[in-house]
N, C-alpha and C. Protein backbone atom coordinates (compact mmCIF):
# COMPACT_ATOMS: atom_id res chain seq x y z
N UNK A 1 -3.14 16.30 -21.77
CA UNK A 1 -4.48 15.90 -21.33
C UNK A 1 -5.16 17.08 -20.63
N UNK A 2 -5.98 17.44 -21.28
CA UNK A 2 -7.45 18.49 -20.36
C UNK A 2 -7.23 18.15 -18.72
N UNK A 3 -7.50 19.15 -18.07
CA UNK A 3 -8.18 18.74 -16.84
C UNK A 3 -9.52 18.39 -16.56
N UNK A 4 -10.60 18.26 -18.13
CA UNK A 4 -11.41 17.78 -17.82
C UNK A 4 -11.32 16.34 -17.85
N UNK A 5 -10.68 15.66 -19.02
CA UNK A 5 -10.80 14.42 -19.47
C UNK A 5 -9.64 13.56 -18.76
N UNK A 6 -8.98 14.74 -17.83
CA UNK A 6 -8.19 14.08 -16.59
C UNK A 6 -8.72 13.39 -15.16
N UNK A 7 -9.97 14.17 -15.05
CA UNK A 7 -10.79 14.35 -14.01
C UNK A 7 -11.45 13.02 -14.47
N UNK A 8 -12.26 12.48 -15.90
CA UNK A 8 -12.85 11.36 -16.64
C UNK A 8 -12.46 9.79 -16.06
N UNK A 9 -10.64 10.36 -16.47
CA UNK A 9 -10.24 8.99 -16.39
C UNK A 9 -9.73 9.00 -15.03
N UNK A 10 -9.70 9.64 -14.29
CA UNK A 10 -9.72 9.20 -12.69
C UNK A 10 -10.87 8.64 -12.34
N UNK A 11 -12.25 9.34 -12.47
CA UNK A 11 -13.24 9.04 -12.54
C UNK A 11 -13.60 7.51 -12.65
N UNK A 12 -13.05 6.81 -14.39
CA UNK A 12 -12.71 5.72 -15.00
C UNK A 12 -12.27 4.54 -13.56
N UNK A 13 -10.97 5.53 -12.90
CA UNK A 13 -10.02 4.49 -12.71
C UNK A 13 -10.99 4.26 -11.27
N UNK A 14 -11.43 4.84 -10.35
CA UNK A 14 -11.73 4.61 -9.03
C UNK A 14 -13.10 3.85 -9.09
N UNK A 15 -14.03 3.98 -10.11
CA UNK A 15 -15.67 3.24 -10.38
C UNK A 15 -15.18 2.00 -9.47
N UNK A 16 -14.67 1.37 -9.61
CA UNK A 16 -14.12 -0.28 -8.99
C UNK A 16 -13.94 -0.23 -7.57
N UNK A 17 -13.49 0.86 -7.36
CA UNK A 17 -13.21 1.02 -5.76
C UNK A 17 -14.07 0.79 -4.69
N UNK A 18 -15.14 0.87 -5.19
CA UNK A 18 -16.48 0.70 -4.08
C UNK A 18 -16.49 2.18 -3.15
N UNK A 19 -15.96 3.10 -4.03
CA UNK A 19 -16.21 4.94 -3.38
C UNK A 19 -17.47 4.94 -2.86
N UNK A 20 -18.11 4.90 -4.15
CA UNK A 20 -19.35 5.54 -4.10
C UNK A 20 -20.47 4.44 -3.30
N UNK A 21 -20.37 3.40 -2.81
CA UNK A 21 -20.95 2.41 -2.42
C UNK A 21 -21.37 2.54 -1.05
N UNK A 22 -22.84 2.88 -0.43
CA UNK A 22 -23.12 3.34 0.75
C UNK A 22 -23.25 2.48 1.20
N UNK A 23 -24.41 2.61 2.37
CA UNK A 23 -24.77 1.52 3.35
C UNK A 23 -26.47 1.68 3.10
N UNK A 24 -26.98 0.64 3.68
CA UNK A 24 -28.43 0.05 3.26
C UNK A 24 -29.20 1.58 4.00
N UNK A 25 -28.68 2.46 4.95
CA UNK A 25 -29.34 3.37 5.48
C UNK A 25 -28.66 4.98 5.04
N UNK A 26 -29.93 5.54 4.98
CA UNK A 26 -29.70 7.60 4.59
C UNK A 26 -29.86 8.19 5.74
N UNK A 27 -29.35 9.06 5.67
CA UNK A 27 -29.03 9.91 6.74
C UNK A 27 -30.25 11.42 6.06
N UNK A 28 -30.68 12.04 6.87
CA UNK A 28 -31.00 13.37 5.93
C UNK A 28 -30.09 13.99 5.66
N UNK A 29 -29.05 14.39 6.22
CA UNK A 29 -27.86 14.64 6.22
C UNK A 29 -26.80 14.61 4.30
N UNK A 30 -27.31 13.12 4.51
CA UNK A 30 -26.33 12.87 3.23
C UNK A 30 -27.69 12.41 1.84
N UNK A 31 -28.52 12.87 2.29
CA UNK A 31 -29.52 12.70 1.41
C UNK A 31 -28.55 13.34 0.11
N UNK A 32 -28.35 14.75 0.26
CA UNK A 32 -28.45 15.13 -1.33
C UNK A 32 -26.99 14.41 -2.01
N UNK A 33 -26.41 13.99 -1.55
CA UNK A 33 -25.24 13.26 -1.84
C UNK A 33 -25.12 11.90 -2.11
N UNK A 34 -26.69 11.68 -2.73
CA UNK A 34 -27.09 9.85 -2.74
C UNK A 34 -27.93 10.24 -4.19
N UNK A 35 -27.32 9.21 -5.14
CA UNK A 35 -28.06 9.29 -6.47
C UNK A 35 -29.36 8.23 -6.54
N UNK A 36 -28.91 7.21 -6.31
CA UNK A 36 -30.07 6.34 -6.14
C UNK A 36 -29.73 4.57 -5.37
N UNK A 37 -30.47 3.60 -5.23
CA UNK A 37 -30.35 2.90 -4.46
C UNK A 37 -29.76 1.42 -5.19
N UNK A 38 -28.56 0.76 -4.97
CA UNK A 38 -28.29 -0.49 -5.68
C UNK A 38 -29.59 -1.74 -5.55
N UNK A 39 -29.62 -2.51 -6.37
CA UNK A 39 -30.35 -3.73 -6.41
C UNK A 39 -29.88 -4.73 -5.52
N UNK A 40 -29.08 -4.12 -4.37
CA UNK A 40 -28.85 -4.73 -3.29
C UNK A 40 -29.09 -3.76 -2.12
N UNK A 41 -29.92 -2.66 -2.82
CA UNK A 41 -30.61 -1.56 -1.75
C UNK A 41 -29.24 -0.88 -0.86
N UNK A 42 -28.76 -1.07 -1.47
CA UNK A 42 -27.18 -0.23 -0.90
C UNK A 42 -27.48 1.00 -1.72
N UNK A 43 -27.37 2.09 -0.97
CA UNK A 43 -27.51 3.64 -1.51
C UNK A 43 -26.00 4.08 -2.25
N UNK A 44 -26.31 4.53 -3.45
CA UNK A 44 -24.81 5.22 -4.10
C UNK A 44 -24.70 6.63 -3.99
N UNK A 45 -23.38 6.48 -3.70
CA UNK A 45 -23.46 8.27 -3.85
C UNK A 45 -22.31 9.18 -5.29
N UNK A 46 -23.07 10.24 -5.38
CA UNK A 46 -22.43 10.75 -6.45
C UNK A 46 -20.66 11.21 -6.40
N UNK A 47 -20.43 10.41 -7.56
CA UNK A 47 -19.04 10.27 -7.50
C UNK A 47 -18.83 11.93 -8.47
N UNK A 48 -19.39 12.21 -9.18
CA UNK A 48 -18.77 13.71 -9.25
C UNK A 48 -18.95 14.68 -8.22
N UNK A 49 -19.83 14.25 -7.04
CA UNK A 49 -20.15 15.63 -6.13
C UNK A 49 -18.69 14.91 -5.26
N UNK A 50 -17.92 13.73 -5.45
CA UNK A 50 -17.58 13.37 -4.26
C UNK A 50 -15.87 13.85 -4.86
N UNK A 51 -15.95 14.01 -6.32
CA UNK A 51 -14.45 14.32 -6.98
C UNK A 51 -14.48 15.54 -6.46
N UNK A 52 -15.83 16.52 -6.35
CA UNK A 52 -15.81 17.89 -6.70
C UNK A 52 -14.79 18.45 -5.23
N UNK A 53 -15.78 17.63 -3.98
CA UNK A 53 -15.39 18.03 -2.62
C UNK A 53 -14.10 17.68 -2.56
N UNK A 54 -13.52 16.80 -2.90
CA UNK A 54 -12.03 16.19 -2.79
C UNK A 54 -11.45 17.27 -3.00
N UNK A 55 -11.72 17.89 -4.39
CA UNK A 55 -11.21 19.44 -4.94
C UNK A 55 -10.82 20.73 -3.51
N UNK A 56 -12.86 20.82 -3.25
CA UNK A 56 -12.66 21.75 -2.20
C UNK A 56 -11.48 21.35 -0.91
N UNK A 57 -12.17 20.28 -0.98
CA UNK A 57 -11.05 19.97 0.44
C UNK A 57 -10.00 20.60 0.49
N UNK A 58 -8.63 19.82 -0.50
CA UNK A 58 -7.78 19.99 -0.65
C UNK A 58 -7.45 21.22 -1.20
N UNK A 59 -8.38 22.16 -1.62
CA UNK A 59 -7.87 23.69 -1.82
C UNK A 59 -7.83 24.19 -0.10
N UNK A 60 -9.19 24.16 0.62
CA UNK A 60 -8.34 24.77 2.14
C UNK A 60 -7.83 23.70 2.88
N UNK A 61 -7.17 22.79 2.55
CA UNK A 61 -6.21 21.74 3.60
C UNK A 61 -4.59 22.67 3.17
N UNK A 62 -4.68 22.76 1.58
CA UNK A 62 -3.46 23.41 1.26
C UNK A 62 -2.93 24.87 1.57
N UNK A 63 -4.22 25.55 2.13
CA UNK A 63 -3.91 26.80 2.60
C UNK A 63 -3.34 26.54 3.40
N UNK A 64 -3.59 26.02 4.61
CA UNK A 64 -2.66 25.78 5.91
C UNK A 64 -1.57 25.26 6.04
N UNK A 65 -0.86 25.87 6.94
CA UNK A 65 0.75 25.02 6.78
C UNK A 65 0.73 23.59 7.01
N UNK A 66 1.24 22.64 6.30
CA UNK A 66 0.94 21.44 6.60
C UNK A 66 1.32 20.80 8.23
N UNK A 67 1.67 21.44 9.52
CA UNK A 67 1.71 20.78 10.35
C UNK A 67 0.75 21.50 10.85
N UNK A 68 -0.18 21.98 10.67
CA UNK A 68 -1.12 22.95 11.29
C UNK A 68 -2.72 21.72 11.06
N UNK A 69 -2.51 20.74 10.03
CA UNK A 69 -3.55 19.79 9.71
C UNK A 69 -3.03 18.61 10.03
N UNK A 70 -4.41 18.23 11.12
CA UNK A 70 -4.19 16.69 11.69
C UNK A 70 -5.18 16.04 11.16
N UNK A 71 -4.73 14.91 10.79
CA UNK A 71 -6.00 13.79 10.37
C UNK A 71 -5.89 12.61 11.15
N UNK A 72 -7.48 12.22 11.93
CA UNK A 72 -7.65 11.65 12.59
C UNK A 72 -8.39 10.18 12.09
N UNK A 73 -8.36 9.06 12.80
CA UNK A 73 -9.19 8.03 12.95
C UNK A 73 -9.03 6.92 13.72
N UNK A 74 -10.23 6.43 14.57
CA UNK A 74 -9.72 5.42 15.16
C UNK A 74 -10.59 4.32 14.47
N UNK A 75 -10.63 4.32 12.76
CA UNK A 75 -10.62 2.94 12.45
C UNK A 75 -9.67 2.55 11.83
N UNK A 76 -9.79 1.22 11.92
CA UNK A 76 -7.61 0.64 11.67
C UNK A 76 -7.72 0.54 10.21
N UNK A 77 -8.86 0.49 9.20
CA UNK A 77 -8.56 0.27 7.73
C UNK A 77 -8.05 2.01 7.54
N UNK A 78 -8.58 2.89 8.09
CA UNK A 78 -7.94 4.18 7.55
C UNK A 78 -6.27 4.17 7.86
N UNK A 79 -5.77 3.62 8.65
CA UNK A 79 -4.44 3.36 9.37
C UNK A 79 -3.17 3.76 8.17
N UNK A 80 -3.14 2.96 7.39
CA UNK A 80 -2.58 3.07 5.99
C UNK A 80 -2.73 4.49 4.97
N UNK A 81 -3.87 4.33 5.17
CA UNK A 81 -4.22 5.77 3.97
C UNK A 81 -3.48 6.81 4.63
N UNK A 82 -3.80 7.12 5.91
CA UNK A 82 -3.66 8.19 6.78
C UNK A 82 -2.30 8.19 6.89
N UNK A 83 -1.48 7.23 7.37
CA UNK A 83 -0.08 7.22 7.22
C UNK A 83 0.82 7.62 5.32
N UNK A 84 0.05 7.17 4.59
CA UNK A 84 1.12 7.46 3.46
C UNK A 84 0.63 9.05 3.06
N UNK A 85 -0.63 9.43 3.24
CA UNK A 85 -1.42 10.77 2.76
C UNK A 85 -0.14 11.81 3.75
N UNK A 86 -0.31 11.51 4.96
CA UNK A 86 0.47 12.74 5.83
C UNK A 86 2.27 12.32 5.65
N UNK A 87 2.22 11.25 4.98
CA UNK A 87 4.03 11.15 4.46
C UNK A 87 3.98 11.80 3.32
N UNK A 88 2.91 11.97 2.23
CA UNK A 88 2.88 12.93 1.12
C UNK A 88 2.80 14.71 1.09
N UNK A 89 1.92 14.64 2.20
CA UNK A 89 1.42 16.11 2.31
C UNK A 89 1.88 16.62 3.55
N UNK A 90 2.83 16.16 4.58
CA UNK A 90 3.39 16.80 5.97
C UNK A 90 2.26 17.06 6.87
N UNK A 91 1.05 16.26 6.68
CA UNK A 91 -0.04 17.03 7.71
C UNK A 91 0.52 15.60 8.59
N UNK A 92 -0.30 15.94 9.90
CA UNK A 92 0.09 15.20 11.49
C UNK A 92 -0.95 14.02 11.39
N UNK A 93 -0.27 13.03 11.68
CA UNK A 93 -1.56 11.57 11.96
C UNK A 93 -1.70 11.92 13.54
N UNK A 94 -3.03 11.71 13.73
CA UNK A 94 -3.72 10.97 15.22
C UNK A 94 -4.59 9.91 15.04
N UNK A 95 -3.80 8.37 15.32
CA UNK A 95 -4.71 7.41 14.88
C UNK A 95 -5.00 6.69 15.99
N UNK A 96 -5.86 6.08 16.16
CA UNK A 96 -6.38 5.60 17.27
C UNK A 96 -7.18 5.76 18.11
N UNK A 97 -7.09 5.67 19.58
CA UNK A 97 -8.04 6.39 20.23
C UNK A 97 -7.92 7.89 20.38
N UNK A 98 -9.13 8.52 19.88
CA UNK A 98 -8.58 10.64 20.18
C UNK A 98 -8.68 10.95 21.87
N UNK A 99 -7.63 10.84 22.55
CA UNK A 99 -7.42 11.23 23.42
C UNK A 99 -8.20 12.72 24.00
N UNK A 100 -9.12 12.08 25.24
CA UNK A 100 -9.96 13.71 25.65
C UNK A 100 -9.16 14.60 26.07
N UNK A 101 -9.63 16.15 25.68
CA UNK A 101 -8.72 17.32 25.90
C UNK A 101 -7.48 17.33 25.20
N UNK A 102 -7.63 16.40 23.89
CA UNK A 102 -6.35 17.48 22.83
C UNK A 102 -6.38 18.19 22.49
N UNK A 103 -7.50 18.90 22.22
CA UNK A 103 -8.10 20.63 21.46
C UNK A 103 -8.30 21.44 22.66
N UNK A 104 -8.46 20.76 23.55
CA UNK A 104 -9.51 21.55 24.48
C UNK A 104 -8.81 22.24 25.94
N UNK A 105 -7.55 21.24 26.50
CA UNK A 105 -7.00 21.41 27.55
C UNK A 105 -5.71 21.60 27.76
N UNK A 106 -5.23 22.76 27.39
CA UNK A 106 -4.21 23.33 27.57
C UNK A 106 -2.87 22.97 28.64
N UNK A 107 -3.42 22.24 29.65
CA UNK A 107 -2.64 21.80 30.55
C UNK A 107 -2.25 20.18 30.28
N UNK A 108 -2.47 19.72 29.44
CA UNK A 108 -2.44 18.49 29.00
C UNK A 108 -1.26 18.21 28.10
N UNK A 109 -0.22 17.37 28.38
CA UNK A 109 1.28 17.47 27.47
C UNK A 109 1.10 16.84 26.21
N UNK A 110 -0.41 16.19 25.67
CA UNK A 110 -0.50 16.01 24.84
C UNK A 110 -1.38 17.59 23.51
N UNK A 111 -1.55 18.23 24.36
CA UNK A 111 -2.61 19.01 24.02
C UNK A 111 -2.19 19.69 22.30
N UNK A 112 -2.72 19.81 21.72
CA UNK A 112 -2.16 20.71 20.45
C UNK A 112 -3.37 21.52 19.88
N UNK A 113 -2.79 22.49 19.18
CA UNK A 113 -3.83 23.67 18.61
C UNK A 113 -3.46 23.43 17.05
N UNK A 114 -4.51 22.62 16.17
CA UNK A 114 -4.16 22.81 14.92
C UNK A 114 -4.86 23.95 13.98
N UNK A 115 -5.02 23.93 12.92
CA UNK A 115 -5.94 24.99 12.45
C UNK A 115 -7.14 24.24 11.80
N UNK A 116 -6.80 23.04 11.42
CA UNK A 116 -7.85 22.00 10.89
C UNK A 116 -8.08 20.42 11.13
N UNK A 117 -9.12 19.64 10.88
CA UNK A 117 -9.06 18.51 11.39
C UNK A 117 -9.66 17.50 10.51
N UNK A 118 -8.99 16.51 9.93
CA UNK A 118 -9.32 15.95 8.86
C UNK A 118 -10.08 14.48 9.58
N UNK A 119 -11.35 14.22 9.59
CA UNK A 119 -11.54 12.58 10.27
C UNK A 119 -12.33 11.74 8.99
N UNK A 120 -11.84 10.35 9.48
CA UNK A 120 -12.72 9.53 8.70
C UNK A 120 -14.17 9.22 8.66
N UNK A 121 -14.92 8.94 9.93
CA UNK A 121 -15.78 8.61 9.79
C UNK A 121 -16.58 9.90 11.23
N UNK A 122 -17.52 10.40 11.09
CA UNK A 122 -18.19 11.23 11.65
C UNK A 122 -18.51 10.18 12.90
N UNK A 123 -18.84 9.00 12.99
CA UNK A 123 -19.62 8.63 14.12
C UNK A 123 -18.40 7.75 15.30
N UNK A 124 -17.27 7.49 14.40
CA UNK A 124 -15.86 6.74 15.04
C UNK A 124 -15.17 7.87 15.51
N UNK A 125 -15.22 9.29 14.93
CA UNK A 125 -14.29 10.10 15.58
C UNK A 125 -15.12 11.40 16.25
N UNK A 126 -15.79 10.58 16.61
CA UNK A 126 -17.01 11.94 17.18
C UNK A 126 -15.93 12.77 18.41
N UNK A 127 -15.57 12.46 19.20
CA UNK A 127 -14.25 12.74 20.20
C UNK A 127 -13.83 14.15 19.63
N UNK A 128 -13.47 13.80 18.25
CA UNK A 128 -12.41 14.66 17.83
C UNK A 128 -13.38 15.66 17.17
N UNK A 129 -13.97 15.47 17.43
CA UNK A 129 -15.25 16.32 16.25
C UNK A 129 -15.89 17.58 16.75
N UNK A 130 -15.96 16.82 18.13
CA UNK A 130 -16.43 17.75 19.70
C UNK A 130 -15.46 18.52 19.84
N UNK A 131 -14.54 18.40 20.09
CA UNK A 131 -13.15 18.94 20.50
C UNK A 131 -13.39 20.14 19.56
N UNK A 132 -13.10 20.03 18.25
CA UNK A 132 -12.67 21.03 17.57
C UNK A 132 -13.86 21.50 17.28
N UNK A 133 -15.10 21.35 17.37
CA UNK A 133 -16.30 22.41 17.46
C UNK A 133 -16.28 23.02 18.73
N UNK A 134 -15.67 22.64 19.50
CA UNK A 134 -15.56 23.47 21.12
C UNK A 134 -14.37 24.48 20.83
N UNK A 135 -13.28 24.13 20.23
CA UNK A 135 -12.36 24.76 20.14
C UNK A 135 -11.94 25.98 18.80
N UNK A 136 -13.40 25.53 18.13
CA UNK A 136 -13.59 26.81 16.54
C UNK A 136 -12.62 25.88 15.73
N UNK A 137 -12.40 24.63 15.61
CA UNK A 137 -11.15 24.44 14.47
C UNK A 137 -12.25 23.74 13.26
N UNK A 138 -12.45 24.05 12.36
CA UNK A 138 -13.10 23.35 11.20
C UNK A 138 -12.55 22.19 10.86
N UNK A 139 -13.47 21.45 10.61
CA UNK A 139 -13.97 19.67 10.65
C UNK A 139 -13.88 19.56 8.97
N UNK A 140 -13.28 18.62 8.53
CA UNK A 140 -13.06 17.73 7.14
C UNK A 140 -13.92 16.32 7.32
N UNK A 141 -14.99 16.21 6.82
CA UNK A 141 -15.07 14.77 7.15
C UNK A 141 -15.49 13.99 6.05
N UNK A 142 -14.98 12.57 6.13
CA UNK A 142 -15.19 11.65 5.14
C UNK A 142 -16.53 11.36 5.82
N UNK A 143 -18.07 11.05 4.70
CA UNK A 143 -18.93 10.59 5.53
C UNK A 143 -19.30 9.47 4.55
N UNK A 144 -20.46 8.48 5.27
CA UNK A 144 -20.92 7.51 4.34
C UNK A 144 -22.76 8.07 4.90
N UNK A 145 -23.43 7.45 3.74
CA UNK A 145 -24.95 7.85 4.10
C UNK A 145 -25.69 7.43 5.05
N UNK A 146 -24.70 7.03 6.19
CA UNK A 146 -25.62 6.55 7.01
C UNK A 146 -25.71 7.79 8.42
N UNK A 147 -24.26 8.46 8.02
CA UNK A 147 -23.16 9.20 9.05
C UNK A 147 -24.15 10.55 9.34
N UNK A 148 -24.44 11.03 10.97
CA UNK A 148 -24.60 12.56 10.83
C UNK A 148 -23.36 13.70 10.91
N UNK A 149 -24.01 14.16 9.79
CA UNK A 149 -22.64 15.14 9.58
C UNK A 149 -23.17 16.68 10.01
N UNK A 150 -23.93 17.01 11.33
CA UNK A 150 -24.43 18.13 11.58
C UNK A 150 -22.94 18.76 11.93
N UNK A 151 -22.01 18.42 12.50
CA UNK A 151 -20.90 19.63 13.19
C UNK A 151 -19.73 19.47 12.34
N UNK A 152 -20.27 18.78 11.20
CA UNK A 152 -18.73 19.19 10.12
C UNK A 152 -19.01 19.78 9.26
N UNK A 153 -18.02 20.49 8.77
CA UNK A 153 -18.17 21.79 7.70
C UNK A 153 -17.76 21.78 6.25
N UNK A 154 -17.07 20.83 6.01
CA UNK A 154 -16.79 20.07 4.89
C UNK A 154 -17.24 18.85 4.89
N UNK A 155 -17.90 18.06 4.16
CA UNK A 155 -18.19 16.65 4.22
C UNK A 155 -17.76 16.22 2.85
N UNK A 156 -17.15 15.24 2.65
CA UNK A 156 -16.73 14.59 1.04
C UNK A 156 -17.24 13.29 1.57
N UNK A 157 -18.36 13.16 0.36
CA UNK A 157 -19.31 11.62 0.54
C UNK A 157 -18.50 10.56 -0.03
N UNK A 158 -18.34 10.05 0.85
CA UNK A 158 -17.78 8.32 0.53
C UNK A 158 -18.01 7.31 0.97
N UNK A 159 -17.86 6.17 0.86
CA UNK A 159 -17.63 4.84 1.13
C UNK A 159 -15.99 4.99 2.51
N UNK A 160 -16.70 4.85 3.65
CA UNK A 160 -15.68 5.48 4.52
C UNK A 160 -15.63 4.36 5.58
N UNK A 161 -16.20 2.68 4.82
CA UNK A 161 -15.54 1.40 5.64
C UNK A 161 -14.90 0.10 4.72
N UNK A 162 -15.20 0.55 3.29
CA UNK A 162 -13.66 -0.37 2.46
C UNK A 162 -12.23 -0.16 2.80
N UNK A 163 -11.88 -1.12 2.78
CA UNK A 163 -10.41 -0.78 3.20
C UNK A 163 -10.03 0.22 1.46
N UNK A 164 -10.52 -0.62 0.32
CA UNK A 164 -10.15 0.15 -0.98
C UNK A 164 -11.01 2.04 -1.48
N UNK A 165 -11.74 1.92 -0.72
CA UNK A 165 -12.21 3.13 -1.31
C UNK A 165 -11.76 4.08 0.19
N UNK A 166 -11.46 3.64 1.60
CA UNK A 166 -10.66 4.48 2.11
C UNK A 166 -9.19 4.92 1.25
N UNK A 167 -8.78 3.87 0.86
CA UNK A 167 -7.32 3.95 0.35
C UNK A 167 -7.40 5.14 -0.73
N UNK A 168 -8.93 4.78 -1.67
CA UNK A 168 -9.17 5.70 -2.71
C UNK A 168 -9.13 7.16 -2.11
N UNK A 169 -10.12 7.57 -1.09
CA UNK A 169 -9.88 8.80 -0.97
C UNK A 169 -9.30 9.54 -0.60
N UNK A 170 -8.07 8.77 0.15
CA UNK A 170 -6.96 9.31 0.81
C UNK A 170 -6.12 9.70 0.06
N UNK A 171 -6.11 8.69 -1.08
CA UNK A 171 -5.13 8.48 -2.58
C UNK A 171 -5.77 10.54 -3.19
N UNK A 172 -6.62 10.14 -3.58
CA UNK A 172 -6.93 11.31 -4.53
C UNK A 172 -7.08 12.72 -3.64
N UNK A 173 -6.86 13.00 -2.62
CA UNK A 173 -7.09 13.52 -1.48
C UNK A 173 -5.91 14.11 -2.06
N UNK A 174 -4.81 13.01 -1.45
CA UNK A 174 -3.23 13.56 -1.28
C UNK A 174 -2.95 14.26 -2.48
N UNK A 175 -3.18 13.58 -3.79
CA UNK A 175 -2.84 13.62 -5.21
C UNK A 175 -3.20 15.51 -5.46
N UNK A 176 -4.30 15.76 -5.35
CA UNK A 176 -5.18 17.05 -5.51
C UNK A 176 -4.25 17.68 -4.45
N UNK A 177 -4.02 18.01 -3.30
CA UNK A 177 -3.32 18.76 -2.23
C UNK A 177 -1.89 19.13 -3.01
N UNK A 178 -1.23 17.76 -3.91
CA UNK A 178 -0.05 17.92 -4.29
C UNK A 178 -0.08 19.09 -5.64
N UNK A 179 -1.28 18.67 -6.50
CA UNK A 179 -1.44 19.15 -7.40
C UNK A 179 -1.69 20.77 -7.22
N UNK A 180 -2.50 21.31 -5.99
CA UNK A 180 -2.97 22.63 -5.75
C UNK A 180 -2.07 23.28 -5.53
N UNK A 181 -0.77 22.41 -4.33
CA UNK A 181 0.64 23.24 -3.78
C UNK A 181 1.13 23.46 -5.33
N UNK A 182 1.27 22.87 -6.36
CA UNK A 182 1.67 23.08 -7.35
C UNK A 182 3.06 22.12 -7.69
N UNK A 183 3.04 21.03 -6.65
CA UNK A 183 4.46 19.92 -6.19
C UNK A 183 4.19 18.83 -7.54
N UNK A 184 2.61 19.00 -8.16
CA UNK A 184 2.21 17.51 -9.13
C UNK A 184 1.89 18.58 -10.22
N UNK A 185 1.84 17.74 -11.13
CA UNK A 185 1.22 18.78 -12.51
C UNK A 185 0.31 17.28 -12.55
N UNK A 186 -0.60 17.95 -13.01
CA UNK A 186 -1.95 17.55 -13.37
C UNK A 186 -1.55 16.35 -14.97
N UNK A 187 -2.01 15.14 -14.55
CA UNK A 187 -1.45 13.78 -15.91
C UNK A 187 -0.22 13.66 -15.23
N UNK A 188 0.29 13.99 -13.65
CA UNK A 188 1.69 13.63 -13.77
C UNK A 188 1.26 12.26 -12.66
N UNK A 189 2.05 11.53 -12.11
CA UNK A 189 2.08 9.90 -11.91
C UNK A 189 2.55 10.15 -10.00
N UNK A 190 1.72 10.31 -9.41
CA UNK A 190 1.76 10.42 -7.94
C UNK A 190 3.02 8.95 -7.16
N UNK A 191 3.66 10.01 -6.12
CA UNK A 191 4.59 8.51 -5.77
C UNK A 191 3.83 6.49 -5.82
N UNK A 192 2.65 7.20 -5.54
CA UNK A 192 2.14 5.77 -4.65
C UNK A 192 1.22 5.52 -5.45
N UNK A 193 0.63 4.96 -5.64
CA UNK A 193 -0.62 3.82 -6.16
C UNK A 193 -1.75 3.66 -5.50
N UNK A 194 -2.76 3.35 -5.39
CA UNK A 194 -4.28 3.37 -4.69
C UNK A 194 -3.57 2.02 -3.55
N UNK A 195 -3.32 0.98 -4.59
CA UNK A 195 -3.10 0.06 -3.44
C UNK A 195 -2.21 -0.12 -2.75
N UNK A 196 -1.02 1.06 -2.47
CA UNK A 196 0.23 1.32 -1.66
C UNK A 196 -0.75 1.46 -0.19
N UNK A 197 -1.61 2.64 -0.55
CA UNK A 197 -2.99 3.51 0.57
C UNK A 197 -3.47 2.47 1.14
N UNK A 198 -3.81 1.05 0.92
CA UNK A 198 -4.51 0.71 1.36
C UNK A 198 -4.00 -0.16 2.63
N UNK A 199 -5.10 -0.83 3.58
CA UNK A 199 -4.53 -1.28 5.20
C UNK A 199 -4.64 -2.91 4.23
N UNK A 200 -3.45 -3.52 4.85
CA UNK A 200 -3.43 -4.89 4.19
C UNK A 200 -3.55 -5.97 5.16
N UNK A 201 -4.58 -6.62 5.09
CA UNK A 201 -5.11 -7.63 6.20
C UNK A 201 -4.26 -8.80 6.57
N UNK A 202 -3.94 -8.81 7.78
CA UNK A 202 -3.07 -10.03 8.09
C UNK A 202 -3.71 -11.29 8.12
N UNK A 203 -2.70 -12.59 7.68
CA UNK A 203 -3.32 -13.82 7.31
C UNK A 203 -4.18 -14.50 8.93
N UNK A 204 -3.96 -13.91 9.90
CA UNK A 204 -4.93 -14.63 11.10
C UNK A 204 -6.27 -13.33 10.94
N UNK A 205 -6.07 -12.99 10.32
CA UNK A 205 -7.60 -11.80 10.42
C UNK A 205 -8.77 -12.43 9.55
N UNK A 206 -7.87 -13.25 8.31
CA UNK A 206 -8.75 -13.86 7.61
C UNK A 206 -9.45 -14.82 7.99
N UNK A 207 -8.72 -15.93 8.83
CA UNK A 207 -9.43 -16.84 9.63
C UNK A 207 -10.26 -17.12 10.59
């Protein structure tokens, strides 16, 4: 299989995921990353600009030694993704609340110096966002069109409050990182599944 018509049927497989599926509001920000508006006025965003960045991402996530990249979030549907992505790729989870002065305060026994910082949502992990623009560490961020993404330096547009299209981009995230180290060959069958990634709702959450 091509790596183009590989790229197709990934493409194929994630449409369902609700990736590309924004929120009723644009950001200027994520303007150019919005194709046009659903008939439920939900803004979409382009799923090839959003394969493309996945690409970039994961070419400089893979430069760095994998404990040198932390990925952050304190929303609980990323919880899952974030846990099986850094069991695939050796980068560090920080989930939850981002504790002030982890980048920043040296005297702090939690403190760590990574080289990069992967977050989910620009406006949930703003904490961590500050930190490492105070501290020079470059920002990864998943955004949705509503998100300002002025202090991150990578942005990959997504759908960044489904529990399934988090799962998605964490999924194809990891997959590409594996594929760049050179650990996956490209058509080869990743340990996990989209819906391994995903956070699975407990039966009193439903009620």
């Amino acid at each position: 299989m091509s790596e183009q018509s590989e790229i197709e049927s990934i493409k194929k497989k994630i449409l369902s995921t609700g990736i590309r599926v924004g929120t009723a509001v644009k950001t200027k920000f994520m303007v150019p990353f919005i194709t046009k508006a659903s008939p439920e006025g939900l803004y979409l965003i382009d799923l090839d600009i959003t394969v493309d960045r996945i690409q970039t991402a994961a070419k400089f996530i893979s430069r760095e030694k994998s404990q040198d990249v932390i990925v952050c979030s304190g929303r609980e549907y990323a919880n899952t993704p974030i846990e099986k992505f850094c069991e695939l790729t050796g980068t560090v989870k920080k989930l939850g609340r981002f504790m002030p002065g982890t980048l920043t305060n040296p005297s702090l026994p939690y403190y760590i110096e990574p080289k990069l910082v992967l977050i989910s949502d620009p406006q949930v992990d703003e904490q961590a966002i500050t930190e490492a623009t105070n501290a020079g560490i470059p920002v990864i961020g998943i955004a949705n069109t509503d998100n300002i993404t002025s202090k991150v330096d990578l942005v990959i547009p997504a759908n960044n409050r489904g529990r399934k299209a988090l799962a998605t981009t964490y999924w194809l995230l990891a997959r590409e990182i594996l594929i760049q180290k050179g650990e996956l060959k490209e058509g080869e069958q990743i340990k996990y599944e989209i819906d391994d990634f995903e956070t699975k709702i407990k039966e009193e959450e439903i009620e």
